[in-house]
Protein backbone atom coordinates (compact mmCIF):
# COMPACT_ATOMS: atom_id res chain seq x y z
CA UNK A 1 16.70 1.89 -19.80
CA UNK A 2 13.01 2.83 -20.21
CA UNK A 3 10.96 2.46 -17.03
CA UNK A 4 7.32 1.61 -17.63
CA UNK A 5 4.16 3.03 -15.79
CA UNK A 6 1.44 0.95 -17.09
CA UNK A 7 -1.53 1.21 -14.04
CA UNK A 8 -5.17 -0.43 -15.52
CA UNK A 9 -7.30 1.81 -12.55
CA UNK A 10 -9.11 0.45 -9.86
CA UNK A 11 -11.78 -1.71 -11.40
CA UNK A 12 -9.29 -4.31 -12.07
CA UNK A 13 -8.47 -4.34 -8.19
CA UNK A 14 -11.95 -4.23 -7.11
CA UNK A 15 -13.23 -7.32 -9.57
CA UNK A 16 -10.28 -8.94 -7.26
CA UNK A 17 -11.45 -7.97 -4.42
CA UNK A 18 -15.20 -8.03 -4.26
CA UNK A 19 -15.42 -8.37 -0.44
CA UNK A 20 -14.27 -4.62 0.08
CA UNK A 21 -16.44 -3.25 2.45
CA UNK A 22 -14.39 0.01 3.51
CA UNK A 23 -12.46 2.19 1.45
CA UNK A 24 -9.52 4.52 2.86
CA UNK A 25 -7.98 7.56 0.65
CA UNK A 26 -4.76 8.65 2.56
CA UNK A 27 -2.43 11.40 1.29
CA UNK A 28 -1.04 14.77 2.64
CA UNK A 29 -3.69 17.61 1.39
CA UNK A 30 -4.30 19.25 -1.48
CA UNK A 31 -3.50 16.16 -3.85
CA UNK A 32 -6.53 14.47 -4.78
CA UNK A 33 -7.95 12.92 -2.04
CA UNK A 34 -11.37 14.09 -2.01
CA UNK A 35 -11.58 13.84 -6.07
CA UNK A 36 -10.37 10.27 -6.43
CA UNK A 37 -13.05 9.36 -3.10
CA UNK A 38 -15.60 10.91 -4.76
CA UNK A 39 -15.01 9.28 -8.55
CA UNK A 40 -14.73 6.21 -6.62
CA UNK A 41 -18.21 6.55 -4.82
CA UNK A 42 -19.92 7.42 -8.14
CA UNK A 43 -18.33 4.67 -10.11
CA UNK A 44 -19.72 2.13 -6.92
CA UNK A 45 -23.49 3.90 -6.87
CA UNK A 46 -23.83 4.43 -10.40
CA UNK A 47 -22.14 1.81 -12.55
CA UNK A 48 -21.88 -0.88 -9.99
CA UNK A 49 -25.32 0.18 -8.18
CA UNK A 50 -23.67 -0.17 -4.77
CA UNK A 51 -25.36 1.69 -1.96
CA UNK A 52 -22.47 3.83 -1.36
CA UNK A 53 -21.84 5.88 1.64
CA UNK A 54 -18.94 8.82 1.09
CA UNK A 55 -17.70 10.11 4.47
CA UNK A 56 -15.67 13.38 4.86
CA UNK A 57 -14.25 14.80 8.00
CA UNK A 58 -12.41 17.71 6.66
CA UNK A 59 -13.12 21.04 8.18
CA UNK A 60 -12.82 22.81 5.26
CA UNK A 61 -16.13 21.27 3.84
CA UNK A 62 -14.37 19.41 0.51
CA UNK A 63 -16.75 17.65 -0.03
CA UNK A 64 -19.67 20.49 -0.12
CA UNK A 65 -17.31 22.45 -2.24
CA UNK A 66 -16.11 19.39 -5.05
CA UNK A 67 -20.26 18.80 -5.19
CA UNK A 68 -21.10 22.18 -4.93
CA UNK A 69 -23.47 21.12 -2.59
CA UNK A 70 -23.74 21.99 1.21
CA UNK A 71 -23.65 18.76 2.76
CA UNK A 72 -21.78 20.05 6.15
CA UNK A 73 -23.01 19.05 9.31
CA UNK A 74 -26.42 17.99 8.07
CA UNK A 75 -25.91 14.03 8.30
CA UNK A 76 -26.57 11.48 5.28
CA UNK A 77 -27.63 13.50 2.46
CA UNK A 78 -28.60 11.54 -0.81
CA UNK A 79 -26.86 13.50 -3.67
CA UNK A 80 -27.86 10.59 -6.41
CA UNK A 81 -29.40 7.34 -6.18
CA UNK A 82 -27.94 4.88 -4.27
CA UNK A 83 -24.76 7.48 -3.11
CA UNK A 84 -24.62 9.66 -0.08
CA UNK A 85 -22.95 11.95 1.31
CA UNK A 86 -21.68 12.97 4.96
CA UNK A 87 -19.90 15.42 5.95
CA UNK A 88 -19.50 15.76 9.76
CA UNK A 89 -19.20 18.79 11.95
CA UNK A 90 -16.77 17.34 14.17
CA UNK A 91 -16.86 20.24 17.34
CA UNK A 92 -20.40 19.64 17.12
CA UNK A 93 -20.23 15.89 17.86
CA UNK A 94 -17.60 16.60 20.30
CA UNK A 95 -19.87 19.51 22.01
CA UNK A 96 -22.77 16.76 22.14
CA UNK A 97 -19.94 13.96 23.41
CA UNK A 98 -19.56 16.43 26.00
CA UNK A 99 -22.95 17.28 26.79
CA UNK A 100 -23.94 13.50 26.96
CA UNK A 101 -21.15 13.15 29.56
CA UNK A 102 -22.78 15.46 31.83
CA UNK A 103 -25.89 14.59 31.72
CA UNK A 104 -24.93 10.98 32.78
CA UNK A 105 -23.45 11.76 35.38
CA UNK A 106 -26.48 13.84 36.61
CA UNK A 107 -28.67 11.33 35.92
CA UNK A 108 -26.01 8.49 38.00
CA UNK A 109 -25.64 10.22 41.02
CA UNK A 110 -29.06 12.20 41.02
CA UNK A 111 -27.31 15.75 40.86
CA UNK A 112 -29.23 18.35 39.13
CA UNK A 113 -25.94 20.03 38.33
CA UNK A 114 -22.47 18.93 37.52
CA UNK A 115 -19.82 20.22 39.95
CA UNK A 116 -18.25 22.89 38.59
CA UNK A 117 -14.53 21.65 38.66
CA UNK A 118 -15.83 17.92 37.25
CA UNK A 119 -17.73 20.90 34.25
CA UNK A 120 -14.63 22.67 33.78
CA UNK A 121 -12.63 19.56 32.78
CA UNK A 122 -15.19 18.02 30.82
CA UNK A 123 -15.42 21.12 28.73
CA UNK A 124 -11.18 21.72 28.61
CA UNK A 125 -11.36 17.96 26.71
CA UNK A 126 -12.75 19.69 23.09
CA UNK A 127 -8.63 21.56 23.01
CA UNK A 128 -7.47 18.21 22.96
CA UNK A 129 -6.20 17.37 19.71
CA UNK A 130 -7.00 13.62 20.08
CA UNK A 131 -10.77 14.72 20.57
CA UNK A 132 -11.14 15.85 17.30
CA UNK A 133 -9.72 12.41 15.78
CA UNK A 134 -11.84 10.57 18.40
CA UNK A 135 -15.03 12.10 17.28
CA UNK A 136 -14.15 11.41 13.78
CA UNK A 137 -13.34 7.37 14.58
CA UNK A 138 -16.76 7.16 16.58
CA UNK A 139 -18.21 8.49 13.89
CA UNK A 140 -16.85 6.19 11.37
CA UNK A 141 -17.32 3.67 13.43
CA UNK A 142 -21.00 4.27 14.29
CA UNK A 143 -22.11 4.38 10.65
CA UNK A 144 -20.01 1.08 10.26
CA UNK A 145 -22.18 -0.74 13.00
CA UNK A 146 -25.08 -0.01 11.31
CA UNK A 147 -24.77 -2.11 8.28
CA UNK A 148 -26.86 0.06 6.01
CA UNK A 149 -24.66 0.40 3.07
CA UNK A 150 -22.66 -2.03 0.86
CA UNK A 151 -19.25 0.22 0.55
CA UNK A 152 -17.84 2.94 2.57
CA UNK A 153 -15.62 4.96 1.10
CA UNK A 154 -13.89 7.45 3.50
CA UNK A 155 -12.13 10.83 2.36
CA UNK A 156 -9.60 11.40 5.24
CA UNK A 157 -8.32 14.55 6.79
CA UNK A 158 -4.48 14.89 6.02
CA UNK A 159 -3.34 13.43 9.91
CA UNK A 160 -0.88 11.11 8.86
CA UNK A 161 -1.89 9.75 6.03
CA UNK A 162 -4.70 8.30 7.69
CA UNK A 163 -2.39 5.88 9.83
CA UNK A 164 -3.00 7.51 12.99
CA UNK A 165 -6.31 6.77 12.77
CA UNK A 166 -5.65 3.07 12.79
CA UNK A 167 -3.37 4.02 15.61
CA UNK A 168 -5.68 5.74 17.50
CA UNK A 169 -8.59 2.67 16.82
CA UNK A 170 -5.56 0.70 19.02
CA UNK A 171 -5.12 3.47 21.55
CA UNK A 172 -8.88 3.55 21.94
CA UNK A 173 -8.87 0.18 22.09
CA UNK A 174 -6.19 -0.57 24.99
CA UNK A 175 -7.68 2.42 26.76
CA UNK A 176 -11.49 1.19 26.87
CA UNK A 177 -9.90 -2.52 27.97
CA UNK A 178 -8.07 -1.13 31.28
CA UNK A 179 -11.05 1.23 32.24
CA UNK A 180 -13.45 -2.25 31.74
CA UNK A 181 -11.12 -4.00 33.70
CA UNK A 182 -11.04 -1.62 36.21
CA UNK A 183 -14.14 -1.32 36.65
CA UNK A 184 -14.83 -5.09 36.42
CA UNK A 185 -12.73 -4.86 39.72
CA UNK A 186 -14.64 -2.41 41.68
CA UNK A 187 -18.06 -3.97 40.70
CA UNK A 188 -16.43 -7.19 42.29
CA UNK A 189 -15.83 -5.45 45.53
CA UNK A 190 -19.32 -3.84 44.96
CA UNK A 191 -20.65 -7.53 44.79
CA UNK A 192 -18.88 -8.61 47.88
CA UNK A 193 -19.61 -5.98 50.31
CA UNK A 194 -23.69 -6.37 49.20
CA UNK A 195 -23.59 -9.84 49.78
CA UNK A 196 -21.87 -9.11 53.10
CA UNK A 197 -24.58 -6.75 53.99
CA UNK A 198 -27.14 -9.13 52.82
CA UNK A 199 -28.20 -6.56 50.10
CA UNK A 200 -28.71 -7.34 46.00
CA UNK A 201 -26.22 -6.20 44.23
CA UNK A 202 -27.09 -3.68 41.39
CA UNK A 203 -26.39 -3.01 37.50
CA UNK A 204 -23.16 -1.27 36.88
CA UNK A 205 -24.76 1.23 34.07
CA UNK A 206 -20.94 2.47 33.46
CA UNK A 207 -19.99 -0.94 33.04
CA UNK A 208 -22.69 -1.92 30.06
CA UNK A 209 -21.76 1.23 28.35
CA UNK A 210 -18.33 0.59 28.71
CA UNK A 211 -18.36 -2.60 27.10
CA UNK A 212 -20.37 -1.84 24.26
CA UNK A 213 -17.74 0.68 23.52
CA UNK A 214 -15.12 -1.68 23.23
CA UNK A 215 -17.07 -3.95 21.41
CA UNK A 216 -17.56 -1.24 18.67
CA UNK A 217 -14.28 -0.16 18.93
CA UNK A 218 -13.09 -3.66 18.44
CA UNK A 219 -15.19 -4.90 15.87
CA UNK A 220 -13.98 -1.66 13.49
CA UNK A 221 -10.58 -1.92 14.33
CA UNK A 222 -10.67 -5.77 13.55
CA UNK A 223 -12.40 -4.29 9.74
CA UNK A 224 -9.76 -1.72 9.07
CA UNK A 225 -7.13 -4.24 9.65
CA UNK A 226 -8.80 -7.04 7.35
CA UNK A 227 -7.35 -6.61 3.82
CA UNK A 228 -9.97 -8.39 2.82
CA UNK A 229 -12.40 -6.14 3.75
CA UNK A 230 -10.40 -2.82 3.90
CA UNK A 231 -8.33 -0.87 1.14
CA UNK A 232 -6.36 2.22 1.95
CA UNK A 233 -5.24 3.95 -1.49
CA UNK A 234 -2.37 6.87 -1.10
CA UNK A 235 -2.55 9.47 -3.49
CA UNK A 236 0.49 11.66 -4.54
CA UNK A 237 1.44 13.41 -7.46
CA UNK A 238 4.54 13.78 -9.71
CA UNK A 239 6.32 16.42 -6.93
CA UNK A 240 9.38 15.64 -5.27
CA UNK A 241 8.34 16.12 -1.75
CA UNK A 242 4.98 13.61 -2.44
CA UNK A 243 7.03 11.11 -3.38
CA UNK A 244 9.05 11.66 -0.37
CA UNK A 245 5.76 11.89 1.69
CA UNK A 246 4.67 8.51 0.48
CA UNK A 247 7.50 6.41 1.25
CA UNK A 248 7.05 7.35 4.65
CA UNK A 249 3.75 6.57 4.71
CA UNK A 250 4.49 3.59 3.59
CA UNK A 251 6.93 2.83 6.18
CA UNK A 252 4.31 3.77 8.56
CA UNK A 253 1.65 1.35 7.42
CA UNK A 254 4.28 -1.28 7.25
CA UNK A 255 5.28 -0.76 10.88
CA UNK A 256 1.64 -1.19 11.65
CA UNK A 257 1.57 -4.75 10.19
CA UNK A 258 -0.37 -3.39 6.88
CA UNK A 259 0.38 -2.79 3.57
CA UNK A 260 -1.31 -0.35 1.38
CA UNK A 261 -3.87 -1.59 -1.34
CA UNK A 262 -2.28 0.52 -3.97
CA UNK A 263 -1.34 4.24 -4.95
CA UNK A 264 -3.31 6.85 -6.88
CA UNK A 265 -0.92 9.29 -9.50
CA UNK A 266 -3.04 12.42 -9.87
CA UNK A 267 -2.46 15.63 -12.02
CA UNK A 268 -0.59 13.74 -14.71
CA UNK A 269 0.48 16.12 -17.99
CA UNK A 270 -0.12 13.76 -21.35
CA UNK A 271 3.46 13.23 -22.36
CA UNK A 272 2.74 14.34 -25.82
CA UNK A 273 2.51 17.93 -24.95
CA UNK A 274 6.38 17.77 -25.34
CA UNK A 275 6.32 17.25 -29.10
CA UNK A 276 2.42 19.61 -29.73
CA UNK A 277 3.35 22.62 -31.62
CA UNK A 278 2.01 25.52 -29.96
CA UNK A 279 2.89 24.15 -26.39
CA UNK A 280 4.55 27.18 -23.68
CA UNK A 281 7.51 26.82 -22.65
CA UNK A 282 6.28 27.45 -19.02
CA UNK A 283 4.16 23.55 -19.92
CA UNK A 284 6.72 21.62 -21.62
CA UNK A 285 9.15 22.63 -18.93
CA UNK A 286 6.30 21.47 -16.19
CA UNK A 287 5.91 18.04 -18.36
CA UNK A 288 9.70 17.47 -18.38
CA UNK A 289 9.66 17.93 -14.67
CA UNK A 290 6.99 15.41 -14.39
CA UNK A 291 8.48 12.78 -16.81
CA UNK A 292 11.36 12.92 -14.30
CA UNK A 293 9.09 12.41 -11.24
CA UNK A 294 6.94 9.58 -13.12
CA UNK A 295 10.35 8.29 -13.62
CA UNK A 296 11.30 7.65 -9.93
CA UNK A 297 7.79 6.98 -9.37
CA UNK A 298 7.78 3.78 -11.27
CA UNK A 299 11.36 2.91 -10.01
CA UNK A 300 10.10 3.46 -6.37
CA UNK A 301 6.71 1.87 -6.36
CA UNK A 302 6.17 0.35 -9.54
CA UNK A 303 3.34 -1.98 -9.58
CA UNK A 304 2.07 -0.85 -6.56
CA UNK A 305 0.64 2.34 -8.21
CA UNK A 306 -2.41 1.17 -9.75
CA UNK A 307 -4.30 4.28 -11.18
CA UNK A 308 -3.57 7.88 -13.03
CA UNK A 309 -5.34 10.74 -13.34
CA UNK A 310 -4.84 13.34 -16.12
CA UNK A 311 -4.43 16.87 -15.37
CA UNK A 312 -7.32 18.55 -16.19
CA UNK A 313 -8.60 21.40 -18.16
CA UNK A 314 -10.76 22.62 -15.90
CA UNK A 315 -10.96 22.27 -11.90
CA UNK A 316 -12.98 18.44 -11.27
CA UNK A 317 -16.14 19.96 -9.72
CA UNK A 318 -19.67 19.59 -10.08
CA UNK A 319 -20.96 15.71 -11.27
CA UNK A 320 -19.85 16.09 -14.74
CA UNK A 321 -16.17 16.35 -13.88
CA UNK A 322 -16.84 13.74 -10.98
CA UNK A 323 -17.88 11.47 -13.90
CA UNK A 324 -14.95 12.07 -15.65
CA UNK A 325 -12.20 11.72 -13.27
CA UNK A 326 -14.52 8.30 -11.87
CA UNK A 327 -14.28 6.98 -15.68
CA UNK A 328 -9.76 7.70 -15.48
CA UNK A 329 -9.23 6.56 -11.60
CA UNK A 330 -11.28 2.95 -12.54
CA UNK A 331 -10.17 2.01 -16.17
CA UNK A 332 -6.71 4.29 -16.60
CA UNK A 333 -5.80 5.57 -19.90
CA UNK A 334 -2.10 7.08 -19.37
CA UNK A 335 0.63 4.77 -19.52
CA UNK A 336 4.16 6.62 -19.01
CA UNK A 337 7.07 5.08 -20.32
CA UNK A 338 10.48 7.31 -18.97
């Protein structure tokens, strides 16, 4: 029996969902990612006239390199009206995280140098391979809080499909509440012994910042959670292992109390190159492969995958092929039927 792909793109799921604030692409690397955030943020800035924020973490600049513009490290860059672009330098925020951390705790205890030891383990924090994702979350979250765009769309580094990230907004979370409350306690005892010694008591500096981390913290975590304000897309393609990948993704999000918005097919073959004269053999056996995929695909996730993407002719870069892939991920044109 025939099994029927039949996705309409994303439009139709955004004219459902108009309240979308923040949009997540999650997928291993190497898929699509970074071309399906990018069609979507020119679709939302140029057709919709959205201000539209695109936000990259990835180290290896994809961003820069699908624009073929440098946008690494240098903040929000306007590529076109209405859409920018940032691309963070992520050991440089962490460097200036760490650098920030000193400095108030000169400026707390009036030392015009950090002890050396208290130095040392400040600075053996950036080989932690939580900082890296903890830059990247304040980061997000920052640029959240500030309210100056209508959509984010957010092109995520391939750690875990993007679900650690909620994971670690938890973590972050939970952490920032026990140090408050901690804290909360010593102030107390503060409070006491100044009233005892018939002294006013004074601000707990520490204790402000604290809490207006986990207020941040809080507030984004409660927005990547709301899927009413929140999508996360996956985005495979017709391989074996992706498939394999994204059920476990899946499974992920689903132990996390979410459910992904929908799935992105990428690097589809038209079906009719089985029957073109003058097709390889090296193609048509690629095609066959895929049909197979597509196959298990729809049997899998069916109408959960809700855009394809041809295979093109020529690698998507540069705003011309960003155009074109935007104008296949929104109103989809393939329909497989295996």
């Amino acid at each position: 029996m025939a099994v029927a792909l039949k996705p309409k793109g994303l439009l139709e799921y955004f004219e459902r969902h108009p309240e979308v604030e923040i949009v997540i692409f999650a997928g291993k690397g190497g898929l699509g990612k970074t071309t399906s955030s990018s069609s979507l943020a020119w679709y939302m800035s140029q057709v919709k006239k959205k201000r539209t924020l695109l936000f990259s973490t990835d180290p290896q600049a994809s961003l820069s390199d699908i624009w073929e513009q440098d946008f690494y490290g240098k903040g929000e860059v306007e590529v076109l009206p209405n859409l920018f672009v940032v691309e963070i330098d992520a050991d440089r925020r962490v460097a200036e995280y760490q650098a920030s951390v000193k400095q108030k705790i000169k400026d707390m205890y009036g030392l015009d140098q950090v002890p050396r030891e208290i130095e040392e383990y400040i600075d053996s924090t950036s080989a932690e391979p939580a900082m890296y994702e903890s830059a990247t979350y304040d980061a997000m979250a920052e640029l959240v809080a500030a309210k100056q765009y209508d959509i984010y769309i957010f092109d995520m580094p391939p750690f875990g499909h993007g679900v650690r990230m909620v994971a670690m907004a938890d973590i972050l979370s939970k952490w920032v509440e026990k140090i408050t409350e901690a804290r909360a306690k010593v102030a107390e005892y503060d409070a006491i012994a100044a009233t005892l010694k018939g002294e006013k008591g004074h601000e707990d500096a520490v204790m402000a910042e604290l809490i207006d981390i986990r207020n941040k913290i809080r507030a984004f975590t409660d927005l990547l959670t709301d899927r009413r304000r929140t999508a996360f897309f996956m985005v495979l393609i017709p391989e074996k292992m992706a498939i394999l990948d994204t059920e476990r993704a899946l499974q992920m999000f689903s132990a996390l109390g979410m459910e992904m918005s929908g799935l992105v097919v990428n690097q589809v073959y038209p079906a009719d190159l089985l029957t073109k004269e003058g097709t390889s053999d090296y193609l048509r056996n690629r095609v066959q492969m895929q049909q197979e995929h597509l196959r298990v695909i729809a049997e899998k996730f069916g109408d959960r995958v809700r855009a394809m993407v041809p295979m093109f002719t020529r690698e998507p870069k540069g705003r011309e092929m960003i155009e074109l892939a935007a104008r296949h991920l929104m109103q989809s044109e393939l329909m497989v039927e295996v």
